[in-house]
Protein backbone atom coordinates (compact mmCIF):
# COMPACT_ATOMS: atom_id res chain seq x y z
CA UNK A 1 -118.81 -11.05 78.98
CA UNK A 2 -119.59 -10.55 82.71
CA UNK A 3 -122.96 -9.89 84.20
CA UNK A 4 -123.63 -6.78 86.40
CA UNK A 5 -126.78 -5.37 88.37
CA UNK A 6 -127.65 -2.14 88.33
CA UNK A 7 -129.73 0.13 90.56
CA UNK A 8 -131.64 2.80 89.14
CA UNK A 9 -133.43 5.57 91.04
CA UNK A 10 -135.33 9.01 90.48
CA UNK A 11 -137.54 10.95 92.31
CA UNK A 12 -137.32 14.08 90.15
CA UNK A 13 -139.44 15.27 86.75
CA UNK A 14 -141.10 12.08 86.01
CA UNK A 15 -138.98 9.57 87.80
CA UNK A 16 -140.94 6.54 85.94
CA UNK A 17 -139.77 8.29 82.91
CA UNK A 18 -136.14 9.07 83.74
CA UNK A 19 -135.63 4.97 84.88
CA UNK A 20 -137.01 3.79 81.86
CA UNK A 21 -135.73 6.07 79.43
CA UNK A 22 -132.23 5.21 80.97
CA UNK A 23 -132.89 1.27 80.81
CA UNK A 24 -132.82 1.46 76.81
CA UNK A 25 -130.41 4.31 76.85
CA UNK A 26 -127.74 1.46 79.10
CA UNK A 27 -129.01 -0.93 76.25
CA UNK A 28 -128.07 1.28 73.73
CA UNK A 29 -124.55 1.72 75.08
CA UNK A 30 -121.64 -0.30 72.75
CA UNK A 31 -120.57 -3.66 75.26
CA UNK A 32 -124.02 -4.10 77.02
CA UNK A 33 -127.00 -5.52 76.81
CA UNK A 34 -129.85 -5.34 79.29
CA UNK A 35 -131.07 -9.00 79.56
CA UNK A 36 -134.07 -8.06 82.67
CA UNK A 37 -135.09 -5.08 84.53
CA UNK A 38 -137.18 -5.26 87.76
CA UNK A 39 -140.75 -3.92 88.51
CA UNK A 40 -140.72 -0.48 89.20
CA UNK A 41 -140.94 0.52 93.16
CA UNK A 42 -142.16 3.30 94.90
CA UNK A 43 -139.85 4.25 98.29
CA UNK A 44 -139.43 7.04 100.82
CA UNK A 45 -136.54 8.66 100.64
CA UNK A 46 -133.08 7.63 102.75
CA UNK A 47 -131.74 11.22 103.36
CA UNK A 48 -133.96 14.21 104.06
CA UNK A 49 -137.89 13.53 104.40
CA UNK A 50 -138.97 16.96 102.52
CA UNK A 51 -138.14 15.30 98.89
CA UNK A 52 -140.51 13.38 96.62
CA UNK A 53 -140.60 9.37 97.36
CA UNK A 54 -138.34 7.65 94.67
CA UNK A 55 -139.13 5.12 92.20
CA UNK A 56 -136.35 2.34 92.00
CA UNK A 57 -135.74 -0.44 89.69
CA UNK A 58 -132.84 -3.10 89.29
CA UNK A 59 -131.23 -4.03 85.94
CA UNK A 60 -129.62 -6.93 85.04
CA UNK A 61 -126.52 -6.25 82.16
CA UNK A 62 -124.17 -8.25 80.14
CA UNK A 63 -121.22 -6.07 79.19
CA UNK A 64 -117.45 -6.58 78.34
CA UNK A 65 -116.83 -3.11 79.39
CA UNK A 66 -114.13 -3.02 82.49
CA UNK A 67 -116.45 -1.97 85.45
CA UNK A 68 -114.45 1.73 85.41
CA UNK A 69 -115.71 2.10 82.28
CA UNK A 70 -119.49 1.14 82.82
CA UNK A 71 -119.26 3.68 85.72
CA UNK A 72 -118.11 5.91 83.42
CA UNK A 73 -120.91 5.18 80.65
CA UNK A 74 -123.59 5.12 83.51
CA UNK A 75 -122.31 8.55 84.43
CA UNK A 76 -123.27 10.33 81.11
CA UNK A 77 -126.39 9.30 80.96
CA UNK A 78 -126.68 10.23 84.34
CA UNK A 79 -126.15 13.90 83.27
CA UNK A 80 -127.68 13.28 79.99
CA UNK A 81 -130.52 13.59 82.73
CA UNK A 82 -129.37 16.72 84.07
CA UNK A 83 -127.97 15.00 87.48
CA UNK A 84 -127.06 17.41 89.99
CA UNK A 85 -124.65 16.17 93.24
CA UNK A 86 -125.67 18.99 95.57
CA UNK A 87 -126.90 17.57 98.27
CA UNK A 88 -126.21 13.70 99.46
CA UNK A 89 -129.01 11.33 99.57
CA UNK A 90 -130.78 14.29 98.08
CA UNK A 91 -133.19 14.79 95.61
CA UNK A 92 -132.13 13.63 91.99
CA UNK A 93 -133.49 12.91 88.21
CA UNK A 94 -131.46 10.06 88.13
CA UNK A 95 -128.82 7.95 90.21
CA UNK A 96 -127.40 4.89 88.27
CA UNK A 97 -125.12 2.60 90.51
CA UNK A 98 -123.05 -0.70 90.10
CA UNK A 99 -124.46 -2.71 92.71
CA UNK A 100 -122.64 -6.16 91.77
CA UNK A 101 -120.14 -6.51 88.45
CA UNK A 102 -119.58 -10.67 88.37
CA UNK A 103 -117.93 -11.66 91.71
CA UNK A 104 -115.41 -8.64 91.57
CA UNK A 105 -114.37 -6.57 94.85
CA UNK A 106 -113.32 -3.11 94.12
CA UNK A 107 -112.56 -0.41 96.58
CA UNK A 108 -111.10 2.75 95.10
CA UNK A 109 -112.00 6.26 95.88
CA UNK A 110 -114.44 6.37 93.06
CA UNK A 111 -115.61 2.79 92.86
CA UNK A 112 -116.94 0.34 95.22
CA UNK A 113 -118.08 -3.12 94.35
CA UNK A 114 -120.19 -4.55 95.45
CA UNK A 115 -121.82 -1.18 96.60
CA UNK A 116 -121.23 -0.83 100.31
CA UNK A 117 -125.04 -0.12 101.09
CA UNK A 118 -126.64 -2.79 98.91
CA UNK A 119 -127.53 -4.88 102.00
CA UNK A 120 -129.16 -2.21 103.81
CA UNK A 121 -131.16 -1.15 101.36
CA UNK A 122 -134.99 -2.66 100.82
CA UNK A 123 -135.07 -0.41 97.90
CA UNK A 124 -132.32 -2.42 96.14
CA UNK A 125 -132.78 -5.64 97.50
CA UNK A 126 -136.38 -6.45 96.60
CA UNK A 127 -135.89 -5.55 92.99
CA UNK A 128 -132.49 -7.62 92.90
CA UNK A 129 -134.56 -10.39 94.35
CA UNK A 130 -137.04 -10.02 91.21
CA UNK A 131 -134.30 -10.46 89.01
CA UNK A 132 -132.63 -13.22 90.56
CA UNK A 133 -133.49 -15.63 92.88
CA UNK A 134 -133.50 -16.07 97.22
CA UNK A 135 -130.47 -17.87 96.63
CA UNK A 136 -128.14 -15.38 94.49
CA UNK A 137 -125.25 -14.62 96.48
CA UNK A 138 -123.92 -11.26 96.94
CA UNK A 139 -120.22 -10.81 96.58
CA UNK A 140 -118.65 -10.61 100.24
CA UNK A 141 -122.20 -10.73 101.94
CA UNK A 142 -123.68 -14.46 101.24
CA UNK A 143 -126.98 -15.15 100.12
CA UNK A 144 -129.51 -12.26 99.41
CA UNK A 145 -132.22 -14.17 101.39
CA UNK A 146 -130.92 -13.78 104.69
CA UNK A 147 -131.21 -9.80 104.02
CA UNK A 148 -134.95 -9.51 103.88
């Protein structure tokens, strides 16, 4: 079993809703097991400023699953929530992204691990810090405390 953290994010019908109805719906999924999820937080948005502000959480998994396969699991419930990919860093009922699986590096057209933004983003970072501690490292990056 490997651990992974999760990001999950709406700002769409109910965003609250749509990140905590997909918590138990990852916990649900054969291979994992959600063993923390973060606070909930309200942010603006990254891309275009006319959207609602998003509500972001981070969750903490144990899973077996390759991490090809979890983005593949986190991908139907992403459309289980009617996702749409129109417009990037657009509005959205739900985005679901590996942000660390163990102390893997992946870089492949579809997957990247850890997720090339994670240290940029407060959004991410804050909630990972809830669920970890100021001295978790982040794969490639070093400790999370020298990020906020």
């Amino acid at each position: 079993m490997e651990t992974a953290f999760i990001s999950l994010g709406s700002n769409l019908d109910n965003p609250i809703k749509h990140v905590l109805d997909a918590s138990h719906e990852i916990n649900q999924l054969n291979n994992i097991t959600v063993t923390r999820l973060s606070s909930m937080y309200k942010t603006k948005p990254i891309g275009p400023q006319n959207q609602n502000d998003f509500i972001n959480a981070v969750a903490v998994l144990r899973t077996d699953l390759s991490p090809t396969d979890l983005l593949t699991s986190l991908q139907s419930i992403e459309e289980k929530h009617s996702r749409k990919r129109s417009i990037r860093w657009g509005p959205r009922s739900l985005d679901l992204d590996i942000l660390q699986y163990g102390k893997l590096v992946i870089s492949t057209k579809d997957l990247k691990i850890p997720h090339p933004e994670l240290v940029k983003r407060e959004f991410v970072l804050i909630p990972l810090l809830e669920v970890t501690n100021p001295d978790f490292i982040i794969t490639k990056h070093g400790k999370i405390k020298k990020y906020l």
